[in-house]
N, C-alpha and C. Protein backbone atom coordinates (compact mmCIF):
# COMPACT_ATOMS: atom_id res chain seq x y z
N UNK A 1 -50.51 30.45 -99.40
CA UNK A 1 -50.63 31.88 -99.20
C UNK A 1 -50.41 32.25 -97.73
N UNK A 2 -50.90 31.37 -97.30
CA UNK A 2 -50.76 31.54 -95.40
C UNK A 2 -49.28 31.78 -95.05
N UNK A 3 -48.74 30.57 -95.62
CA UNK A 3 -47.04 30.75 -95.88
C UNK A 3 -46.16 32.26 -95.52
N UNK A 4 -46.67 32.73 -96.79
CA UNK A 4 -46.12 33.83 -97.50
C UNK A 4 -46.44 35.11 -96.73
N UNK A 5 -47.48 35.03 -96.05
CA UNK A 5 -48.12 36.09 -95.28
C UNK A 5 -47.64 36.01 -94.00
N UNK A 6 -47.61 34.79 -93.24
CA UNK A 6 -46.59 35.04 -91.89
C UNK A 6 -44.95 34.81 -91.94
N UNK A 7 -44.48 34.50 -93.62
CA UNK A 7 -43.19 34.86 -93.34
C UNK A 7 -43.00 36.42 -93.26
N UNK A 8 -43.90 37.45 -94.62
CA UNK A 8 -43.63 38.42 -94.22
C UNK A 8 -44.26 39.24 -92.80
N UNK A 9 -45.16 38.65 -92.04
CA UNK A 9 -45.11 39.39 -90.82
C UNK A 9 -44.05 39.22 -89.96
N UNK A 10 -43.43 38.28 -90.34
CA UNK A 10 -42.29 37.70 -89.08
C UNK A 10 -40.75 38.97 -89.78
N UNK A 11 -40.40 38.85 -91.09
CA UNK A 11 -39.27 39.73 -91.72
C UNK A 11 -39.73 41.47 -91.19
N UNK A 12 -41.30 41.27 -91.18
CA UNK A 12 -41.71 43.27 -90.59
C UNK A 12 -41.35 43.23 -88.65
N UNK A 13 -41.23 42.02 -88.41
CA UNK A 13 -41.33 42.08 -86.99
C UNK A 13 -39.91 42.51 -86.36
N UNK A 14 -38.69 41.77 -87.50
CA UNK A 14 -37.22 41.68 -86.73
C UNK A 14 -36.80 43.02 -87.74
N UNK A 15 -37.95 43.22 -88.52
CA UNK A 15 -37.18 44.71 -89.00
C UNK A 15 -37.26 45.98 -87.91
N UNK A 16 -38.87 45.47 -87.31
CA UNK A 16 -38.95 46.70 -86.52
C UNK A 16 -37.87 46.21 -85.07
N UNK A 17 -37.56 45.37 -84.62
CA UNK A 17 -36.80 44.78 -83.36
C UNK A 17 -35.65 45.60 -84.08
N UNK A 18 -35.06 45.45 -84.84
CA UNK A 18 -34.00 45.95 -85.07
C UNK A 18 -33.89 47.57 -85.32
N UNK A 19 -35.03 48.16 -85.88
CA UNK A 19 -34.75 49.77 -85.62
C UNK A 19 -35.10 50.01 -84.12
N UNK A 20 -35.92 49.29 -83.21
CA UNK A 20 -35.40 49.58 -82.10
C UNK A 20 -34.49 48.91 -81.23
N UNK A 21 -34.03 48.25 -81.40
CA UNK A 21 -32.43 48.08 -81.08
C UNK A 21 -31.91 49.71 -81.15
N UNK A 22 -31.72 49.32 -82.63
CA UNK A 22 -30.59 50.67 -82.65
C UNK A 22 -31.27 52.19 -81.93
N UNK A 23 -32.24 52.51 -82.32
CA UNK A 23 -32.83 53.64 -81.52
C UNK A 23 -32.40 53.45 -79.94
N UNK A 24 -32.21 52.12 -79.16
CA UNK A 24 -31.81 51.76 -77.79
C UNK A 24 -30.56 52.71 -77.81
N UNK A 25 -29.65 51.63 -78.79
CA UNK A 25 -28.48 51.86 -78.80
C UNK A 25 -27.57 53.70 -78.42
N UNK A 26 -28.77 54.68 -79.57
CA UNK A 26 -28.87 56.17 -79.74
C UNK A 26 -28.41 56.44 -78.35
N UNK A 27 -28.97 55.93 -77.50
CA UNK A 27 -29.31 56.96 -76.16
C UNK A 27 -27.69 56.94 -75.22
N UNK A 28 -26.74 55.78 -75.99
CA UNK A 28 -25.19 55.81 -75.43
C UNK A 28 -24.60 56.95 -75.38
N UNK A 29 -23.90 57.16 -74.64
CA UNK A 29 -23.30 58.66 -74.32
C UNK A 29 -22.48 59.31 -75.82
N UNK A 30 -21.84 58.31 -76.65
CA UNK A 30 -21.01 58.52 -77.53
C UNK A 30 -21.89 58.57 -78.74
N UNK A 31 -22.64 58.22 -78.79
CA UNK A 31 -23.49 58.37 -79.95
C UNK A 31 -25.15 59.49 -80.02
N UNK A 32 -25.05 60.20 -78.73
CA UNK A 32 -25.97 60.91 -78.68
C UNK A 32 -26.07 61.78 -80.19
N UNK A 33 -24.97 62.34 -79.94
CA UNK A 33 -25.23 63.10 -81.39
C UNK A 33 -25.76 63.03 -83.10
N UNK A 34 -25.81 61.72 -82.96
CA UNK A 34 -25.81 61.03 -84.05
C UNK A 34 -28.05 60.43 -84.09
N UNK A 35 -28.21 60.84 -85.42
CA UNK A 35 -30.28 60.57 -85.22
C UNK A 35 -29.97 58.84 -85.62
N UNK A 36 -31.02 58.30 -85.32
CA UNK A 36 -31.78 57.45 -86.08
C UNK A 36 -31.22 56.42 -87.29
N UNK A 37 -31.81 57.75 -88.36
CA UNK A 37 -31.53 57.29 -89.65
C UNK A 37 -29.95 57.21 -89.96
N UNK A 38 -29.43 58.01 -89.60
CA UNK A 38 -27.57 57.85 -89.80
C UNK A 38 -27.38 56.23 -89.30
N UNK A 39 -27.98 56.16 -88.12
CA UNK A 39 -26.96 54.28 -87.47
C UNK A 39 -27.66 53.60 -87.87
N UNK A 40 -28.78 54.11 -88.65
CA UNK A 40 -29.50 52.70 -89.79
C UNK A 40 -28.98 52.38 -90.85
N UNK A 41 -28.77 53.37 -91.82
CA UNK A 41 -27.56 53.34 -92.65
C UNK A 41 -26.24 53.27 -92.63
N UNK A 42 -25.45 53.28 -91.48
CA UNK A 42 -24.45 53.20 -91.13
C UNK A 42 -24.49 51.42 -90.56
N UNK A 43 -25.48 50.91 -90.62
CA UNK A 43 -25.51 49.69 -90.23
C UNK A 43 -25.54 49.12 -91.28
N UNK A 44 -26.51 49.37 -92.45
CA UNK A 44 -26.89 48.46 -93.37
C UNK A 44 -25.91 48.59 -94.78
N UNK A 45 -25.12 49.85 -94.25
CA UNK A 45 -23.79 49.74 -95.10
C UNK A 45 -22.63 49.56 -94.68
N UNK A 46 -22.83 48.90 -93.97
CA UNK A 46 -21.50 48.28 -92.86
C UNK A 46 -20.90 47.34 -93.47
N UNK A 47 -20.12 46.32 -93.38
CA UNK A 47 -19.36 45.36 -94.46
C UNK A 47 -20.33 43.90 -93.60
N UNK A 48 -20.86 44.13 -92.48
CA UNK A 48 -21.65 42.80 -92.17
C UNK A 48 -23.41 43.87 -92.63
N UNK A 49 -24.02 44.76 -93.10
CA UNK A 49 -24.81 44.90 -93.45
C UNK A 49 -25.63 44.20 -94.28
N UNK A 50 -25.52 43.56 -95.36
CA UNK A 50 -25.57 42.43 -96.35
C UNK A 50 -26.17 41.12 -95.87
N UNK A 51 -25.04 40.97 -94.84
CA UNK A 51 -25.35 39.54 -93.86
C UNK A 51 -26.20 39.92 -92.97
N UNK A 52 -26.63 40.52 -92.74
CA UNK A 52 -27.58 40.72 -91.46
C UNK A 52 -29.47 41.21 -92.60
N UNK A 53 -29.61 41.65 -93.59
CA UNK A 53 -30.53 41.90 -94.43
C UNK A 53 -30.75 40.18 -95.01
N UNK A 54 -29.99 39.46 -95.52
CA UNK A 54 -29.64 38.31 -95.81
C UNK A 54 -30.61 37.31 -94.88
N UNK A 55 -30.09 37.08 -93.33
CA UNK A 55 -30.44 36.25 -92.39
C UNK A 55 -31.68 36.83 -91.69
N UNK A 56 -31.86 38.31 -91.91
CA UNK A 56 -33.41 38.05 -91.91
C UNK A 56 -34.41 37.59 -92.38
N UNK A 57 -33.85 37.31 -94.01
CA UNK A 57 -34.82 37.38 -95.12
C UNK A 57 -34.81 35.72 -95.00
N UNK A 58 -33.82 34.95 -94.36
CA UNK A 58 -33.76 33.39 -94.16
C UNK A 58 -34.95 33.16 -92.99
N UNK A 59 -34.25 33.78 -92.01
CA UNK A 59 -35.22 33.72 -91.11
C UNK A 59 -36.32 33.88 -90.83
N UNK A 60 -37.04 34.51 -91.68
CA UNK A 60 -38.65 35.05 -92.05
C UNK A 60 -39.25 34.02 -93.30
N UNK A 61 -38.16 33.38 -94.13
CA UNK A 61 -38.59 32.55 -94.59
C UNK A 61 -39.03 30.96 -94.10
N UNK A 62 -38.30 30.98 -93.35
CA UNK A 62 -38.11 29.60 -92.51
C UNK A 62 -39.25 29.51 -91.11
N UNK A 63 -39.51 30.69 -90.65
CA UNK A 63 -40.26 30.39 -89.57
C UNK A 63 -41.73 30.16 -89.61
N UNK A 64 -42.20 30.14 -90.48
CA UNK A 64 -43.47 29.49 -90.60
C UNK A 64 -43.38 27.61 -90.36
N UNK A 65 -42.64 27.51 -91.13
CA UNK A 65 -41.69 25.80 -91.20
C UNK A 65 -42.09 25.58 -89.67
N UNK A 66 -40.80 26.15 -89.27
CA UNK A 66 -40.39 25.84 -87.47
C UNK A 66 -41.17 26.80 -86.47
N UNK A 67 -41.81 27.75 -86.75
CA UNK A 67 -42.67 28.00 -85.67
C UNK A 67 -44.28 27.74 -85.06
N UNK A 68 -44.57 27.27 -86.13
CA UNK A 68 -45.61 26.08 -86.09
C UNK A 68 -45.78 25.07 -85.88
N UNK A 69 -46.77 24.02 -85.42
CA UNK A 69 -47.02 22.98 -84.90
C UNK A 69 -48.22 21.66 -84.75
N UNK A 70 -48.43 20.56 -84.92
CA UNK A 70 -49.19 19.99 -84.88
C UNK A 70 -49.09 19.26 -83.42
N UNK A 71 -50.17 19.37 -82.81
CA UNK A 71 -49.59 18.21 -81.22
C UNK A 71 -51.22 17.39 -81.13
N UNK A 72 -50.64 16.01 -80.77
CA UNK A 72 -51.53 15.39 -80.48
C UNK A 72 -51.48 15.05 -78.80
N UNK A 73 -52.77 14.96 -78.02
CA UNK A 73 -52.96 14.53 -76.72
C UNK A 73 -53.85 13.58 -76.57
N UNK A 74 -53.33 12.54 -76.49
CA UNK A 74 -54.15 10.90 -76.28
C UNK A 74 -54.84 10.57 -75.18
N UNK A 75 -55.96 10.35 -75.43
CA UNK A 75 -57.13 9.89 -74.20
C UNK A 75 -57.65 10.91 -73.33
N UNK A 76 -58.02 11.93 -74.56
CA UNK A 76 -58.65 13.30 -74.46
C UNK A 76 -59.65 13.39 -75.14
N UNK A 77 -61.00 13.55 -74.87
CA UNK A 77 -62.54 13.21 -75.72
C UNK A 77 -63.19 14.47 -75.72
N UNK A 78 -63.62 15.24 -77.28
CA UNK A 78 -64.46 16.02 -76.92
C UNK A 78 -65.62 16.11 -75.86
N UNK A 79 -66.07 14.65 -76.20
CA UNK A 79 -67.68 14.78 -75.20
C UNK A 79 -67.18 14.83 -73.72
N UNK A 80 -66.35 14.62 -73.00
CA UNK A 80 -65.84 13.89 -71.76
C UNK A 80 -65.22 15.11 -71.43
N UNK A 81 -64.49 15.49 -72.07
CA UNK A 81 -63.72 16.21 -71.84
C UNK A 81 -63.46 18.23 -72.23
N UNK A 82 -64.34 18.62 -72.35
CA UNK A 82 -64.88 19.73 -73.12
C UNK A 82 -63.82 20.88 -72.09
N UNK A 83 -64.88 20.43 -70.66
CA UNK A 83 -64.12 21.71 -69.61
C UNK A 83 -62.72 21.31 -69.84
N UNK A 84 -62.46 20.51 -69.64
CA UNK A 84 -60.43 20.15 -69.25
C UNK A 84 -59.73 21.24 -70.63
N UNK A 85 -60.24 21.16 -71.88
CA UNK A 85 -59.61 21.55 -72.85
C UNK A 85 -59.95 23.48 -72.52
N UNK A 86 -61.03 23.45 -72.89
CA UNK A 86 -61.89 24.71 -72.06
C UNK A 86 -60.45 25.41 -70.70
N UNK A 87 -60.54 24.63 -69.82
CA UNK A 87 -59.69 24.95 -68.72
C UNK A 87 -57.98 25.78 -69.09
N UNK A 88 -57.30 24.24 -69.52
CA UNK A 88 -56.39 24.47 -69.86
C UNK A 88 -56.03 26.00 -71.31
N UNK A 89 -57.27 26.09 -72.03
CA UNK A 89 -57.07 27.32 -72.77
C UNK A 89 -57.28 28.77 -72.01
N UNK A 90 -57.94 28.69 -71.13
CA UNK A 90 -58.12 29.73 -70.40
C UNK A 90 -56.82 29.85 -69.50
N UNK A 91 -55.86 28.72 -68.81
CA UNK A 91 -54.98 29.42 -68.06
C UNK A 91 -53.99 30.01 -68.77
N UNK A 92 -54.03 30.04 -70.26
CA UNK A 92 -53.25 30.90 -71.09
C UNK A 92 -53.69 31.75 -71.61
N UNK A 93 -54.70 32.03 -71.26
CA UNK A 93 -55.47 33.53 -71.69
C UNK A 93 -56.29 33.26 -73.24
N UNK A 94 -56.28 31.78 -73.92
CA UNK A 94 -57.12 31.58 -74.67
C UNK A 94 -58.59 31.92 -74.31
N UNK A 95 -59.77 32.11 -75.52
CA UNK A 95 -60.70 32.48 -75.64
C UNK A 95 -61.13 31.29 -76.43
N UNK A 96 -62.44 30.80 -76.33
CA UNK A 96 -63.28 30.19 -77.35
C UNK A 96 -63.99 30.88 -78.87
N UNK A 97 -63.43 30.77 -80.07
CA UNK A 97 -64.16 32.46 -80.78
C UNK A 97 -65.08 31.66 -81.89
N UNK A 98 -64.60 30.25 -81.77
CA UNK A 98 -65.74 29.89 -82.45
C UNK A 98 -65.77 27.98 -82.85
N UNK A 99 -67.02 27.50 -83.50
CA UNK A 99 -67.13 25.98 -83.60
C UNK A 99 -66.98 25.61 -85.11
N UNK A 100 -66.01 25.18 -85.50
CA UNK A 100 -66.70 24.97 -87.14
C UNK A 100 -66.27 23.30 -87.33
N UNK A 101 -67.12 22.80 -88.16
CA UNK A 101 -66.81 21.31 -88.51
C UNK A 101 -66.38 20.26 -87.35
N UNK A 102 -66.71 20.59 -85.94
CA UNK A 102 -66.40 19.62 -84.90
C UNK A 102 -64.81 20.05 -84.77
N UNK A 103 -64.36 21.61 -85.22
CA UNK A 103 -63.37 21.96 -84.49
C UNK A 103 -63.79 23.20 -83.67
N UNK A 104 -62.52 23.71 -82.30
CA UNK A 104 -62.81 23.82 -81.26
C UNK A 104 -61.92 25.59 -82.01
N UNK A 105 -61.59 26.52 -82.24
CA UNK A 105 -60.70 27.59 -82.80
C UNK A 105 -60.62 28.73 -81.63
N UNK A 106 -59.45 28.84 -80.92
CA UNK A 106 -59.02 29.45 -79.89
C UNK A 106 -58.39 30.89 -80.17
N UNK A 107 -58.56 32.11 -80.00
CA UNK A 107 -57.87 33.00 -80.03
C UNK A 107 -57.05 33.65 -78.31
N UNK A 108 -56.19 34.38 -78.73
CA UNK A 108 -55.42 34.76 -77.28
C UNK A 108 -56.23 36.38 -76.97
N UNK A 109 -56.83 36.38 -75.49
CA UNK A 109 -57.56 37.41 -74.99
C UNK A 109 -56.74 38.85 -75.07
N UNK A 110 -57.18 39.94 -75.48
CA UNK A 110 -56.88 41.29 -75.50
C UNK A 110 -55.55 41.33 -76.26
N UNK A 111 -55.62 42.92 -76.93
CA UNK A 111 -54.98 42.96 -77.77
C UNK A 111 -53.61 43.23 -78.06
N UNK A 112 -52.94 43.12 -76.78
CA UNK A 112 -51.39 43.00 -76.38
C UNK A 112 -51.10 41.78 -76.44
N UNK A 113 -51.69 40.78 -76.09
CA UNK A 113 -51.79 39.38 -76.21
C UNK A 113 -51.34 38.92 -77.29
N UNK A 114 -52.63 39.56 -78.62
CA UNK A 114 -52.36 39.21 -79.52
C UNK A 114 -51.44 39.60 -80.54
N UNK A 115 -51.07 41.13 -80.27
CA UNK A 115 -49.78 41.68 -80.72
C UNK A 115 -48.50 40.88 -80.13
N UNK A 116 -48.02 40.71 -78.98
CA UNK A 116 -47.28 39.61 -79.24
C UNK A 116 -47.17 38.53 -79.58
N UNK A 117 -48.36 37.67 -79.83
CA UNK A 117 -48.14 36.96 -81.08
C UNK A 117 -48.32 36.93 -82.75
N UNK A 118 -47.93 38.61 -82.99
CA UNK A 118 -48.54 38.57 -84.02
C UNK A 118 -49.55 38.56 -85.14
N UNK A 119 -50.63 38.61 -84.27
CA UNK A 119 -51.53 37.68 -84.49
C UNK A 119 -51.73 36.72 -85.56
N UNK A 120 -51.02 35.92 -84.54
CA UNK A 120 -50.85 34.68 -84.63
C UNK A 120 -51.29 33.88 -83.71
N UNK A 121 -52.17 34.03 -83.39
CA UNK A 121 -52.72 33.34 -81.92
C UNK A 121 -53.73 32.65 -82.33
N UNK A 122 -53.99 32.24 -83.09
CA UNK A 122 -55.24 30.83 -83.28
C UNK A 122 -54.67 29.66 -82.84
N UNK A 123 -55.25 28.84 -82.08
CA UNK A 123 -55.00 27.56 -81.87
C UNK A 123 -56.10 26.41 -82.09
N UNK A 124 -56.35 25.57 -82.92
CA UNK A 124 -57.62 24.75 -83.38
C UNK A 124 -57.28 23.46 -82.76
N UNK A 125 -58.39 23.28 -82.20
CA UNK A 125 -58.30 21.54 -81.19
C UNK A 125 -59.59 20.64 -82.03
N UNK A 126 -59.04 19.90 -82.64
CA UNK A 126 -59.62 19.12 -83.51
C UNK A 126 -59.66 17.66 -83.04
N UNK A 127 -60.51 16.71 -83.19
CA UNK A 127 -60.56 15.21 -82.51
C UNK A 127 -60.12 14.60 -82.90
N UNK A 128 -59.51 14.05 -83.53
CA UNK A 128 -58.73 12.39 -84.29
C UNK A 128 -58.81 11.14 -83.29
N UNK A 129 -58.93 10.20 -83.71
CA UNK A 129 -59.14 8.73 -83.54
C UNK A 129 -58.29 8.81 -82.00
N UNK A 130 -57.23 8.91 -81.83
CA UNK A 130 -56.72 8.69 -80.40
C UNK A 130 -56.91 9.89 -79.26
N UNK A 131 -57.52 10.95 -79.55
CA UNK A 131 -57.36 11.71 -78.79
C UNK A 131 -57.77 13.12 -79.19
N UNK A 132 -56.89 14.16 -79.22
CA UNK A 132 -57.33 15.43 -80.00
C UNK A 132 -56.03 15.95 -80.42
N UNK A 133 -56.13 17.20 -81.61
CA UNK A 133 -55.12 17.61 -81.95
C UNK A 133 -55.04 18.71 -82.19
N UNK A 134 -53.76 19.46 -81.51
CA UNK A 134 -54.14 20.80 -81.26
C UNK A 134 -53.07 21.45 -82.23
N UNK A 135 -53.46 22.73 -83.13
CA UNK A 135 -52.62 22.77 -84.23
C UNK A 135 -52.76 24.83 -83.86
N UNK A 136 -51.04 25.14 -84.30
CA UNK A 136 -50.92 26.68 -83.96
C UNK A 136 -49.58 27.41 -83.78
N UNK A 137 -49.44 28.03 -83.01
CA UNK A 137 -48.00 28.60 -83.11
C UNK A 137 -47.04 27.50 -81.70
N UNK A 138 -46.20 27.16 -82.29
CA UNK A 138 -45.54 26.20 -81.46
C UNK A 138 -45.27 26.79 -80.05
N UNK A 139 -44.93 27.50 -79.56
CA UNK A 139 -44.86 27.72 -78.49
C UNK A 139 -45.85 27.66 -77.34
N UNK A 140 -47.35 28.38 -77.95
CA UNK A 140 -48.63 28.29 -77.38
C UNK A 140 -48.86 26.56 -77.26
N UNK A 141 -48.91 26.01 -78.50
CA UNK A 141 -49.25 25.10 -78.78
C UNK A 141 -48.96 23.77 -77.43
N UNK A 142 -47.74 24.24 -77.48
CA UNK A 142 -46.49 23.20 -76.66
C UNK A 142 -46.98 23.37 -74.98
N UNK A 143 -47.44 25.26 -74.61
CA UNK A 143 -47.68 25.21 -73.65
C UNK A 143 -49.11 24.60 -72.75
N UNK A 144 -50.00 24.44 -74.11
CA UNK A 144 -51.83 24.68 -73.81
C UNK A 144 -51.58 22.65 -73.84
N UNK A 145 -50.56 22.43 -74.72
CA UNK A 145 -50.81 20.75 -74.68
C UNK A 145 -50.33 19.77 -73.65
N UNK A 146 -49.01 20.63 -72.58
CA UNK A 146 -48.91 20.57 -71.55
C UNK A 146 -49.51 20.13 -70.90
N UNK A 147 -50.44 21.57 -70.46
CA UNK A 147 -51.43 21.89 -69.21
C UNK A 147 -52.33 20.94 -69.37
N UNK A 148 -53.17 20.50 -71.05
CA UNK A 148 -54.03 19.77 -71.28
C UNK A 148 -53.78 18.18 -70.92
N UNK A 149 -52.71 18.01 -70.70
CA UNK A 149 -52.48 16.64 -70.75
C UNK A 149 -51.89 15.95 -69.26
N UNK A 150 -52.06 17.16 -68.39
CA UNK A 150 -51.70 17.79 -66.69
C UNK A 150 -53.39 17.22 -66.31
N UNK A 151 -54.26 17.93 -66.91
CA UNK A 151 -55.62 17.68 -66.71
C UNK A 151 -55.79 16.42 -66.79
N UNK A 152 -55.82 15.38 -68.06
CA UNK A 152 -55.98 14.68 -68.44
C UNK A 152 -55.86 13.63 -67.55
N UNK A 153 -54.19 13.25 -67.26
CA UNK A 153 -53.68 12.96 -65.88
C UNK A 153 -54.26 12.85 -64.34
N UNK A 154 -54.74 13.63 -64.10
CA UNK A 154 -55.31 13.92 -62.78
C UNK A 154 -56.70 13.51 -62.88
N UNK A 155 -57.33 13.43 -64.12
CA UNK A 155 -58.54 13.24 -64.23
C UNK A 155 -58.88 11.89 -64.10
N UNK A 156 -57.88 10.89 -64.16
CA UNK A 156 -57.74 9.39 -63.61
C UNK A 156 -57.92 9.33 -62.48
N UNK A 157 -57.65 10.23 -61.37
CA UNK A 157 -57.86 10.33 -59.98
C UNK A 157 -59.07 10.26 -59.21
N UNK A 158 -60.17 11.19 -60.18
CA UNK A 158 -60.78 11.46 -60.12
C UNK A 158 -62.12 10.57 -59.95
N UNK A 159 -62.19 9.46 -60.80
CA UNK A 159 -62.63 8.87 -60.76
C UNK A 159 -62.32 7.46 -60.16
């Protein structure tokens, strides 16, 4: 069900990118005259109209697939390591929102934040046998496991 629910937020997202596109587009000297709704329909009955309704409907299907993520960071310990994870979620504007089952569930601070991702901004840091594993929207994901593993690193120094 999760599926199905962020493919269609992702197909409402490039629908709205695309009426403002074209609303951009309106403000060209040659097309002033012309509203809105005319170069929406004039788009979507265009002879590539079809193909472009088509590759959204691919693309909204598919990005749950590929825009998500599982990452693991090795020789990273809840007990040991609480602030480092803590740290690294905060220099991305993560929040702590809550503890369940010995997982750690991250949301992204204020609500522009989370409108650009959709909200889609949960990120869950869970422990497994080598390390921890941080599961969410791939991009966040990729960036918070980074930073976390920047910490991690340096934290050899340290001692």
């Amino acid at each position: 069900m999760k599926y199905v629910i962020r493919s269609v937020k992702y197909l409402l997202f490039l629908c709205v990118l695309d009426v403002a596109l074209v609303w951009l587009m309106s403000f060209d000297g040659a097309l002033r005259s012309v509203d809105l709704v005319t170069l929406l329909r004039q788009q979507l009955s265009s002879e590539s109209g079809p193909w472009l309704i088509v590759s959204f409907v691919a693309l909204a299907a598919f990005y749950p697939r590929f825009g998500f993520m599982r990452r693991r960071v090795t020789g990273c310990r809840f007990a040991k390591d609480e602030l480092r994870i803590m740290n690294a979620m905060q220099t991305y504007g993560f929040k702590l929102v809550e503890r369940r089952d010995g997982d750690m569930c991250f949301r992204k601070e204020g609500l522009l934040g989370r409108l650009m991702l959709m909200f889609e901004d949960e990120i869950v840091v869970r422990e497994v046998e080598e390390g921890v594993e941080l599961s969410g929207l791939r991009r966040t994901v990729a960036r918070v496991a980074y930073q976390l593993e920047c910490y991690i690193e340096n934290s050899r120094f340290e001692e």
